[in-house]
PDB file of N, CA and C in Angstrom:
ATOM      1  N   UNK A   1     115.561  90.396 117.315  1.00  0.00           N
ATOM      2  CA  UNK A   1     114.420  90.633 116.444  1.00  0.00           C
ATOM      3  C   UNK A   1     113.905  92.039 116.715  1.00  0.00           C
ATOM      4  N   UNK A   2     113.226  93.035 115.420  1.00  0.00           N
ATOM      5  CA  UNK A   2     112.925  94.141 115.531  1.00  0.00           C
ATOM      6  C   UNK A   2     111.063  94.103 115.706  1.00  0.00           C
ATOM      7  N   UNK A   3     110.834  94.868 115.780  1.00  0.00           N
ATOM      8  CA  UNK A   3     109.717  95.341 115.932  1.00  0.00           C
ATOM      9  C   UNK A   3     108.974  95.362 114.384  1.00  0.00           C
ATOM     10  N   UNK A   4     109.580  95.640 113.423  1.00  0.00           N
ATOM     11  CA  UNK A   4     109.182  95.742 111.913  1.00  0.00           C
ATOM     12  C   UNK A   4     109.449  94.023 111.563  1.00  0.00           C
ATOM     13  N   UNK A   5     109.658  93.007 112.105  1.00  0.00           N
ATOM     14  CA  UNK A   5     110.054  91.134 112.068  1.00  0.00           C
ATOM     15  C   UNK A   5     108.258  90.873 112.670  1.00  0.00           C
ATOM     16  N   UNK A   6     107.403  91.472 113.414  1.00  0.00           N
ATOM     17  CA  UNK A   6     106.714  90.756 113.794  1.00  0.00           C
ATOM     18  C   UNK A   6     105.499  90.180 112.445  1.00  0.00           C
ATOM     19  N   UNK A   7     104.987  89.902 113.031  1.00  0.00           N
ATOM     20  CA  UNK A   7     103.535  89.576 111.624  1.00  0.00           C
ATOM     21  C   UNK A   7     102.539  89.818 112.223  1.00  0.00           C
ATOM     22  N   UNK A   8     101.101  89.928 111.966  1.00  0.00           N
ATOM     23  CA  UNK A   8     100.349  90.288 112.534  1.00  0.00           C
ATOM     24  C   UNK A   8      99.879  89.293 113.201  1.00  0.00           C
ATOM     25  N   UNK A   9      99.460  89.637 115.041  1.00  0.00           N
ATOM     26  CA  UNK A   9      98.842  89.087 115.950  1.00  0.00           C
ATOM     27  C   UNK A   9     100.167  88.469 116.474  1.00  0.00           C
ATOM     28  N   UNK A  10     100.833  88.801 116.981  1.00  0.00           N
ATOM     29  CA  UNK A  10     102.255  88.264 116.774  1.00  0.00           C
ATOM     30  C   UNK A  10     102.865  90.092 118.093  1.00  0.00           C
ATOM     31  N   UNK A  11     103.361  89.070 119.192  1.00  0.00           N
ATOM     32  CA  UNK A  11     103.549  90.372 120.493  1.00  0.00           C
ATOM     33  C   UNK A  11     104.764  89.796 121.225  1.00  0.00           C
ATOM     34  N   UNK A  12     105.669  90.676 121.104  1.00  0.00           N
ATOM     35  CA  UNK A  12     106.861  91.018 121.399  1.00  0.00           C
ATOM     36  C   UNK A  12     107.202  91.623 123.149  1.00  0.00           C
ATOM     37  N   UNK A  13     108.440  91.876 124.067  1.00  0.00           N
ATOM     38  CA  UNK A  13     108.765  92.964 125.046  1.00  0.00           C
ATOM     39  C   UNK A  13     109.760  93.805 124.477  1.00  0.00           C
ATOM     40  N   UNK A  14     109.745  94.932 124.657  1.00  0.00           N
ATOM     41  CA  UNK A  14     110.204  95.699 124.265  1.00  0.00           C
ATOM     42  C   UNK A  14     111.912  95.337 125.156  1.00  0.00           C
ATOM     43  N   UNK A  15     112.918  95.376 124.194  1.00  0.00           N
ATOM     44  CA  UNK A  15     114.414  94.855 125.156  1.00  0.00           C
ATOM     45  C   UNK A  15     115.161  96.578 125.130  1.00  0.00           C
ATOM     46  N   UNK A  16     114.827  97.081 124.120  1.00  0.00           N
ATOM     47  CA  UNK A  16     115.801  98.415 123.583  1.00  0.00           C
ATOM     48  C   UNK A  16     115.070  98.985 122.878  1.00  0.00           C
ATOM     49  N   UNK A  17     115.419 100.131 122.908  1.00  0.00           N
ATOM     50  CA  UNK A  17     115.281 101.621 121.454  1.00  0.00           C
ATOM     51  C   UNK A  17     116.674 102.284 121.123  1.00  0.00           C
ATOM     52  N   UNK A  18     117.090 101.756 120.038  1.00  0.00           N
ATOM     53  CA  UNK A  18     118.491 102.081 119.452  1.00  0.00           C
ATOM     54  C   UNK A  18     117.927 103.371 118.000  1.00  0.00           C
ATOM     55  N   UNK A  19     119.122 103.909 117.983  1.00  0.00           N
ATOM     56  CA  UNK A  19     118.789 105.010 116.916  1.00  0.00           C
ATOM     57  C   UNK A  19     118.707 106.278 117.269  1.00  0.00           C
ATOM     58  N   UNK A  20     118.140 106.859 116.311  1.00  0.00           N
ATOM     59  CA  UNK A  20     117.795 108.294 116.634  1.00  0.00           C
ATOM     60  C   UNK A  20     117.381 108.240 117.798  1.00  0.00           C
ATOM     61  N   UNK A  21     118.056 109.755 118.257  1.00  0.00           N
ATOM     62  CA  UNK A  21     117.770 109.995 119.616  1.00  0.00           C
ATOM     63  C   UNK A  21     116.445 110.803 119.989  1.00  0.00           C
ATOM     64  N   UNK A  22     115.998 111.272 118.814  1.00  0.00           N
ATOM     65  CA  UNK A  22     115.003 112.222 118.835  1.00  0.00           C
ATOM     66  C   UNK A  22     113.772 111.382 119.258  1.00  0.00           C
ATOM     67  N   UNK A  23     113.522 110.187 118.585  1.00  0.00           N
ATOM     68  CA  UNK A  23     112.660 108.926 118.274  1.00  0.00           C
ATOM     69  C   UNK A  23     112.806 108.273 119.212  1.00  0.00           C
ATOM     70  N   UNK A  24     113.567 108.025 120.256  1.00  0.00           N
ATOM     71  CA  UNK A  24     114.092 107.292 121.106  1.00  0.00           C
ATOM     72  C   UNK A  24     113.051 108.018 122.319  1.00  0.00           C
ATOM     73  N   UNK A  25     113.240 109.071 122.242  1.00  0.00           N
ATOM     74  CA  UNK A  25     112.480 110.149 123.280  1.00  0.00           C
ATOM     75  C   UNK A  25     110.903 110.552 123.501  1.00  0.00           C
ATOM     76  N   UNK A  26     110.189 110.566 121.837  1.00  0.00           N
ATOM     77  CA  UNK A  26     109.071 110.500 121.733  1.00  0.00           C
ATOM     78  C   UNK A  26     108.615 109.094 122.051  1.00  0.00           C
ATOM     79  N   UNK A  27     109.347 107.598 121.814  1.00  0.00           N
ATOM     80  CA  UNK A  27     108.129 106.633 122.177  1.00  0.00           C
ATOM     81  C   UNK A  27     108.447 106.350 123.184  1.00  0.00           C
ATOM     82  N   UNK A  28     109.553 107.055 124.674  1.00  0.00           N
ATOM     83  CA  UNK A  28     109.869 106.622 125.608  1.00  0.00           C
ATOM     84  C   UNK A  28     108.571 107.465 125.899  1.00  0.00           C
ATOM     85  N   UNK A  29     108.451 108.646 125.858  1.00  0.00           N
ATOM     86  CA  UNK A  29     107.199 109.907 126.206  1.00  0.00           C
ATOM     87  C   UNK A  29     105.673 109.130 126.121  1.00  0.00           C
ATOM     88  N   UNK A  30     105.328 108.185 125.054  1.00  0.00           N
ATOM     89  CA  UNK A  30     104.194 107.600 124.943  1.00  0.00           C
ATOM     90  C   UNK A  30     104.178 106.296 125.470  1.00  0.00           C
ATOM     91  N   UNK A  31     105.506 106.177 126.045  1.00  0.00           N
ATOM     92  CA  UNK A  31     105.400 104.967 127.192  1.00  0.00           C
ATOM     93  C   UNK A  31     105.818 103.643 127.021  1.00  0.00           C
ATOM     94  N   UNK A  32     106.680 103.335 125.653  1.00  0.00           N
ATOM     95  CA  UNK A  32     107.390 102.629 125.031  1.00  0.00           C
ATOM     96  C   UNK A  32     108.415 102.202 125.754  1.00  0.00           C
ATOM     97  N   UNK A  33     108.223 101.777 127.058  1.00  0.00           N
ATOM     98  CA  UNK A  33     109.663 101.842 127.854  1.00  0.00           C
ATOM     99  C   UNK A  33     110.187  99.927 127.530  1.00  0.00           C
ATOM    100  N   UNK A  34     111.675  99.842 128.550  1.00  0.00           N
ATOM    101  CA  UNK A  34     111.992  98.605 128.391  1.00  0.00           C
ATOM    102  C   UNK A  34     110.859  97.427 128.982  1.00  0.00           C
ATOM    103  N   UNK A  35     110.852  96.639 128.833  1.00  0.00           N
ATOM    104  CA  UNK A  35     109.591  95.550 129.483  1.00  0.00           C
ATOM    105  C   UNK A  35     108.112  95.803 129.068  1.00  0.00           C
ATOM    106  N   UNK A  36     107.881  96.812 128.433  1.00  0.00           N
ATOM    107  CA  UNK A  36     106.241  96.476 127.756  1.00  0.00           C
ATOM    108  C   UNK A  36     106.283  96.012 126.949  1.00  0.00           C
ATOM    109  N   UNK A  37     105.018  94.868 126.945  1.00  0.00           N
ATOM    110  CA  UNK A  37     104.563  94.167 126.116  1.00  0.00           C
ATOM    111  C   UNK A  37     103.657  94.908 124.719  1.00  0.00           C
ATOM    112  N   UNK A  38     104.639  94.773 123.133  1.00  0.00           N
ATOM    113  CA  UNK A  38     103.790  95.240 122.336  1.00  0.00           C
ATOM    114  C   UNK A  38     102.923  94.406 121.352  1.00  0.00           C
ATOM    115  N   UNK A  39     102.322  94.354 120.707  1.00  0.00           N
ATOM    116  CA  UNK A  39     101.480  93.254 119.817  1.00  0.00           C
ATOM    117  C   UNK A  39     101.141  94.142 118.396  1.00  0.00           C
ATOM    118  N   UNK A  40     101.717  93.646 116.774  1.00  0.00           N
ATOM    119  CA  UNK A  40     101.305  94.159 116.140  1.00  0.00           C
ATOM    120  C   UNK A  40     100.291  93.841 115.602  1.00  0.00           C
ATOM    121  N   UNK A  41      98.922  94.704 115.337  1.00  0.00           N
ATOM    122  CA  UNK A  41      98.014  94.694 115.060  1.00  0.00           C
ATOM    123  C   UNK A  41      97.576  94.695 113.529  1.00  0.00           C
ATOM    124  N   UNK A  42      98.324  95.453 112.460  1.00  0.00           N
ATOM    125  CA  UNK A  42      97.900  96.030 111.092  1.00  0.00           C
ATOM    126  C   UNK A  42      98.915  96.273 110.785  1.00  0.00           C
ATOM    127  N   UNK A  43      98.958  96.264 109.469  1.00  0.00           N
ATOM    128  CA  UNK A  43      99.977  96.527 108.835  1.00  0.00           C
ATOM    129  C   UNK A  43      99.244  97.134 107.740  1.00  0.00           C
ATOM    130  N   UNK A  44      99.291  98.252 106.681  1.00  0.00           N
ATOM    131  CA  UNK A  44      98.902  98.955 105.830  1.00  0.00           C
ATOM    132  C   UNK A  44      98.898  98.397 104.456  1.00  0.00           C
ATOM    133  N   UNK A  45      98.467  98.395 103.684  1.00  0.00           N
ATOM    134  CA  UNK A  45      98.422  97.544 102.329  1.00  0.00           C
ATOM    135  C   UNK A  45     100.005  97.556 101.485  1.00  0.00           C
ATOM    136  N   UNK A  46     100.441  98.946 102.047  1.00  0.00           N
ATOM    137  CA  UNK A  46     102.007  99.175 101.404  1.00  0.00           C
ATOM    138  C   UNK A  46     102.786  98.644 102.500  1.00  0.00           C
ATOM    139  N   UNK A  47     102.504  98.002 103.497  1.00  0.00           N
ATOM    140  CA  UNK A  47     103.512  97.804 104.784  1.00  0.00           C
ATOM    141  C   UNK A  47     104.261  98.687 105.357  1.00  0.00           C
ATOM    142  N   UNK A  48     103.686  99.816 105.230  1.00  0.00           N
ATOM    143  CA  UNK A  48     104.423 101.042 105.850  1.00  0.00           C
ATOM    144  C   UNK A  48     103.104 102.347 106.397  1.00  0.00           C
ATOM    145  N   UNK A  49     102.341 102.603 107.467  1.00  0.00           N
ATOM    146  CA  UNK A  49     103.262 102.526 108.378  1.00  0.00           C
ATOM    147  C   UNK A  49     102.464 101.018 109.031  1.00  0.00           C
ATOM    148  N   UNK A  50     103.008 100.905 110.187  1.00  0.00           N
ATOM    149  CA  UNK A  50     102.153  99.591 111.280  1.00  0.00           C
ATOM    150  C   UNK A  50     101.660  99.937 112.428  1.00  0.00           C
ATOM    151  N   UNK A  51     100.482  99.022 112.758  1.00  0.00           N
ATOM    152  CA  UNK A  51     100.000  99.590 113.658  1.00  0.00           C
ATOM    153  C   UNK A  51     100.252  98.931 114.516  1.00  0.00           C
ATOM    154  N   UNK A  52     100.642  99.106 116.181  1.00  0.00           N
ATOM    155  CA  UNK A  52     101.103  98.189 117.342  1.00  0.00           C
ATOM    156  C   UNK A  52     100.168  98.705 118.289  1.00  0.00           C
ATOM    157  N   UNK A  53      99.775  97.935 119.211  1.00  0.00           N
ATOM    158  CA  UNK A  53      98.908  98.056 120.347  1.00  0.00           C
ATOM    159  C   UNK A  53     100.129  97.456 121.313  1.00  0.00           C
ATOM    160  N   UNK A  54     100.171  98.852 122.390  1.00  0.00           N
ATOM    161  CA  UNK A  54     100.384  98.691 123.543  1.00  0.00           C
ATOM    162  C   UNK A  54     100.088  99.434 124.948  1.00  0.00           C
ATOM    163  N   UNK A  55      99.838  98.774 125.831  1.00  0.00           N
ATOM    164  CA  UNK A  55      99.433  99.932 127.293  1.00  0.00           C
ATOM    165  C   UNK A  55      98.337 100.213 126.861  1.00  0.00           C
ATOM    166  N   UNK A  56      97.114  99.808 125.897  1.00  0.00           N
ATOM    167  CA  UNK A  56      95.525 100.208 125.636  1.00  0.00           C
ATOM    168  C   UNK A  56      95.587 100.794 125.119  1.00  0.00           C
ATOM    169  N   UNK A  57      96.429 101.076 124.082  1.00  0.00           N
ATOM    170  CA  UNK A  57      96.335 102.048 122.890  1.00  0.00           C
ATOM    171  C   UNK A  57      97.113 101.653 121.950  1.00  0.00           C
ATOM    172  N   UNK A  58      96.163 101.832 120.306  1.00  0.00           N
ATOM    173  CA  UNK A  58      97.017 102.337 119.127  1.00  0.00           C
ATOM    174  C   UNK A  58      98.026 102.947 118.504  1.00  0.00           C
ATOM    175  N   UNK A  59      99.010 102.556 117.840  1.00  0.00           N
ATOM    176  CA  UNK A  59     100.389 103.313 117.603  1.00  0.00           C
ATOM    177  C   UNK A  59     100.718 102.945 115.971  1.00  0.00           C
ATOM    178  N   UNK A  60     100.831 103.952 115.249  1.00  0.00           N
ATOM    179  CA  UNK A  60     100.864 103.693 114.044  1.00  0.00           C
ATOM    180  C   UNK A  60     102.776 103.964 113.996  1.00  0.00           C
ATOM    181  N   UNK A  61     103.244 103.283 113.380  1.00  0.00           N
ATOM    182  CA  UNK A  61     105.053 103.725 113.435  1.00  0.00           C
ATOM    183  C   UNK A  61     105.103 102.998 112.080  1.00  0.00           C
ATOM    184  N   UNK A  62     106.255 104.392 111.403  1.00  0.00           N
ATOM    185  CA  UNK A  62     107.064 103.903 110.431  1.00  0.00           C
ATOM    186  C   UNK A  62     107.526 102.449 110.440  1.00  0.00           C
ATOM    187  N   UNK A  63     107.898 101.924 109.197  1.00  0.00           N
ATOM    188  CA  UNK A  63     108.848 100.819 109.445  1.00  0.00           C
ATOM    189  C   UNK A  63     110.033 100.820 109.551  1.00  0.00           C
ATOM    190  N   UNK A  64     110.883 101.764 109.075  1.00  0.00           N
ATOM    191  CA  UNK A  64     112.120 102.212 109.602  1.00  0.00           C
ATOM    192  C   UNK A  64     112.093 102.917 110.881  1.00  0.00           C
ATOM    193  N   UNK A  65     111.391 103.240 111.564  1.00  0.00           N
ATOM    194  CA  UNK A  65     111.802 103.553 113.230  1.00  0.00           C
ATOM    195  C   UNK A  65     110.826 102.563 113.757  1.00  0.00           C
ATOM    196  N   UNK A  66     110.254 101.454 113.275  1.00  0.00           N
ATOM    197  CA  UNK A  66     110.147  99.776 114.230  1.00  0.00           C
ATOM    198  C   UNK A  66     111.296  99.170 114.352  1.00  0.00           C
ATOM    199  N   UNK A  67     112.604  99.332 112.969  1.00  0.00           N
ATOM    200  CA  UNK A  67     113.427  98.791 113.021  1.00  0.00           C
ATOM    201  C   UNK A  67     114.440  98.734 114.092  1.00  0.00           C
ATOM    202  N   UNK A  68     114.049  99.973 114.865  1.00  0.00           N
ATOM    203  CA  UNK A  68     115.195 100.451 116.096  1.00  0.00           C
ATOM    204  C   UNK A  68     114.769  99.704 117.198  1.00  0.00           C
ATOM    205  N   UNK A  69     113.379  99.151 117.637  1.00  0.00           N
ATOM    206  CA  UNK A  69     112.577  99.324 118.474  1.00  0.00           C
ATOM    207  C   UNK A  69     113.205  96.949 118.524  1.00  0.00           C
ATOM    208  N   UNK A  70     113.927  97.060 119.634  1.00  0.00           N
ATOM    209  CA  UNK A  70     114.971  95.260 119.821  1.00  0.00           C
ATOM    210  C   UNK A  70     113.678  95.175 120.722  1.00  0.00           C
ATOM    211  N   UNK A  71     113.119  93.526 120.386  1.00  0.00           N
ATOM    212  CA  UNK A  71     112.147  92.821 121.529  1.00  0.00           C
ATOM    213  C   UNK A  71     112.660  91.789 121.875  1.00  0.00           C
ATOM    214  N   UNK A  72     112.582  91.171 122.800  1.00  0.00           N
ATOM    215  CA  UNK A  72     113.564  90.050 123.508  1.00  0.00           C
ATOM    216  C   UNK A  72     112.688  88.731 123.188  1.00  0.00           C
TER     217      UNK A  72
END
């Protein structure tokens, strides 16, 4: 299951970040690592982008780079 599968109030662990490598690097940088716990919070009226809370903070992400983002 991806990260863009959850529904709201609905919290995932992070298993992988597959994909771009560029993207892979920025949410490892904001702390997106393997084993945190994320929870999506919002989702936008167009469902794009979403908002996830993790580590005490807000994260707005595309839905195509949630799609990369495997939770166990």
């Amino acid at each position: 299951m991806s990260l863009s599968d959850l529904q709201i109030g609905q919290s995932g662990v992070i298993q992988s970040i597959s994909g771009n490598e560029k993207l892979a690097k920025r949410l490892l940088a904001l702390g997106c690592l393997e084993g945190t716990e994320v929870k999506l919070k919002a989702r936008s009226p167009f469902k794009d982008p979403l908002i996830i809370t993790f580590r005490g903070f807000d994260l707005a992400i595309r839905k195509n780079d949630a799609k990369n983002i495997i939770l166990a």
